[in-house]
Protein backbone atom coordinates (compact mmCIF):
# COMPACT_ATOMS: atom_id res chain seq x y z
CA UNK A 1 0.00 0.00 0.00
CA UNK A 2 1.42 3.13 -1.33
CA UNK A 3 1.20 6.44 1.13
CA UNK A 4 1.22 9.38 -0.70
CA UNK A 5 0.95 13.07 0.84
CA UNK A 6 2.05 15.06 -1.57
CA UNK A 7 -1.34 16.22 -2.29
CA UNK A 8 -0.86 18.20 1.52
CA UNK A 9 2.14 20.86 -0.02
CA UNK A 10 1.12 23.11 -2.83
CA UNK A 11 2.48 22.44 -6.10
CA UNK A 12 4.18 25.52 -8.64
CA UNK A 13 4.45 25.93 -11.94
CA UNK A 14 8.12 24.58 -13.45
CA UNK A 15 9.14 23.11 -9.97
CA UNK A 16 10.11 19.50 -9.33
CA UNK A 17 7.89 17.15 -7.91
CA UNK A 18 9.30 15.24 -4.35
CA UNK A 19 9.04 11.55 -3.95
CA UNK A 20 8.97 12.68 -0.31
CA UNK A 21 6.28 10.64 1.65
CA UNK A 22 5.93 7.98 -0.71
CA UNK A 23 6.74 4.38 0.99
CA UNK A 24 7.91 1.55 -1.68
CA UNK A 25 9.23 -0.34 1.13
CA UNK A 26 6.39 -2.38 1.64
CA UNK A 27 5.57 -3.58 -2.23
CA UNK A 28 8.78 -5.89 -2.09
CA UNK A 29 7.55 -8.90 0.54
CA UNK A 30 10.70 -11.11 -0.09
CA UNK A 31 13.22 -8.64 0.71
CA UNK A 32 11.29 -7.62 3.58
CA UNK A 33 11.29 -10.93 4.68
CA UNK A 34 14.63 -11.38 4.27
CA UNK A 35 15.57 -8.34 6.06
CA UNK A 36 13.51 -9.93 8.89
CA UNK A 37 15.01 -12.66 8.79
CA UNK A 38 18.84 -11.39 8.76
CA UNK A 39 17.16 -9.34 11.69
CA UNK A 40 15.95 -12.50 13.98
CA UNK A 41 19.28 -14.28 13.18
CA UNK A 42 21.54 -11.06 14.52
CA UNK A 43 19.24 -10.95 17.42
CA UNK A 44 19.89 -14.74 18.04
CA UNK A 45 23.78 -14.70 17.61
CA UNK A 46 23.81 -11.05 20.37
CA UNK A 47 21.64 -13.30 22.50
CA UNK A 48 23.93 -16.40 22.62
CA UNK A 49 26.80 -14.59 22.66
CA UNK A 50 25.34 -12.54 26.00
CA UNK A 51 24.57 -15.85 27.79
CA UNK A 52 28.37 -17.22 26.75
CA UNK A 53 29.98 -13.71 28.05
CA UNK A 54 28.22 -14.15 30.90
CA UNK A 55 29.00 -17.63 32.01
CA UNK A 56 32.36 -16.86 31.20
CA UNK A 57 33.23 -13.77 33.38
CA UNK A 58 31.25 -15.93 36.06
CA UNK A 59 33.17 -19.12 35.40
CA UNK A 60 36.82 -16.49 35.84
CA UNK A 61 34.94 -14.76 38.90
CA UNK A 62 34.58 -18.14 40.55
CA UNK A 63 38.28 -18.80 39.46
CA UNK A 64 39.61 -15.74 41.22
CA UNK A 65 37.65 -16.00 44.55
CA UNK A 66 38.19 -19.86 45.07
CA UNK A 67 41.04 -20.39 43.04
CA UNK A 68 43.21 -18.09 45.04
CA UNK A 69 45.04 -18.93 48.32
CA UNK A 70 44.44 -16.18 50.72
CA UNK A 71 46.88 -17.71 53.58
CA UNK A 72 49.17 -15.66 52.40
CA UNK A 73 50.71 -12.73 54.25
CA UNK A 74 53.22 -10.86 55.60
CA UNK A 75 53.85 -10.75 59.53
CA UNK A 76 55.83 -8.00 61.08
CA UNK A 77 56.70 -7.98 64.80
CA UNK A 78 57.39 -4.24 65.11
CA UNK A 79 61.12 -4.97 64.74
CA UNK A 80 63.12 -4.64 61.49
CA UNK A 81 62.43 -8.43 60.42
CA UNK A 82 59.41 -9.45 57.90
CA UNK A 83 58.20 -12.55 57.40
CA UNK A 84 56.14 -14.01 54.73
CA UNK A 85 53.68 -16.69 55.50
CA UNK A 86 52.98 -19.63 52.49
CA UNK A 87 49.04 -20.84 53.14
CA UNK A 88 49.91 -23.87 50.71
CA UNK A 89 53.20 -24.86 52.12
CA UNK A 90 52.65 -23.92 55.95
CA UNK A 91 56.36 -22.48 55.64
CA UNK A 92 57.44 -19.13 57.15
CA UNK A 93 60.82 -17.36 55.67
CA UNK A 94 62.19 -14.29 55.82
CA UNK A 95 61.77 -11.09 53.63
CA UNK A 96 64.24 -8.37 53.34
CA UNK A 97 62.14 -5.56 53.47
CA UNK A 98 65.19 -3.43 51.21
CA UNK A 99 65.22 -6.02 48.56
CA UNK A 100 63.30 -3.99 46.02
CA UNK A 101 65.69 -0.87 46.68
């Protein structure tokens, strides 16, 4: 169905006429269905690729909060000697605190 308004704006003498407000769009089914379908199958491939983002930044969240030790630290008796704690080996050693100077 063709929608034309041209009739609405006053036509001169010796100007050109507009195409303005006339829809052809719609008088071509097939590539309008096409289009629809390209549409749907965009929509699908965002969609699955949402739900796989997703599980994987909560697969690597999970990862980083159980995955890590958190045993681990540094002890300090108020004196000049560090020592580092090891959560997975249940060793203590010593850190020189200038090492990185």
């Amino acid at each position: 169905m063709k929608t034309d308004i041209r009739h609405q704006a006053p036509h001169h003498e010796g100007a050109a006429r507009s195409t303005w407000g006339i829809c052809d769009v719609l008088d071509d089914h097939e590539a309008v269905h096409l289009y629809h379908d390209l549409l749907r199958r965009i929509s699908r491939a965002g969609e699955i690729t949402a739900i796989v983002l997703g599980a994987l930044m909560f697969a690597g969240l999970a990862w980083l909060v159980l995955g890590q030790n958190w045993e681990n630290y540094i002890i300090s008796d108020g004196t000049d000697m560090y020592c580092y704690y090891d959560g997975e080996t249940d060793s203590v050693s010593y850190v020189d605190p200038l090492a990185d100077e």
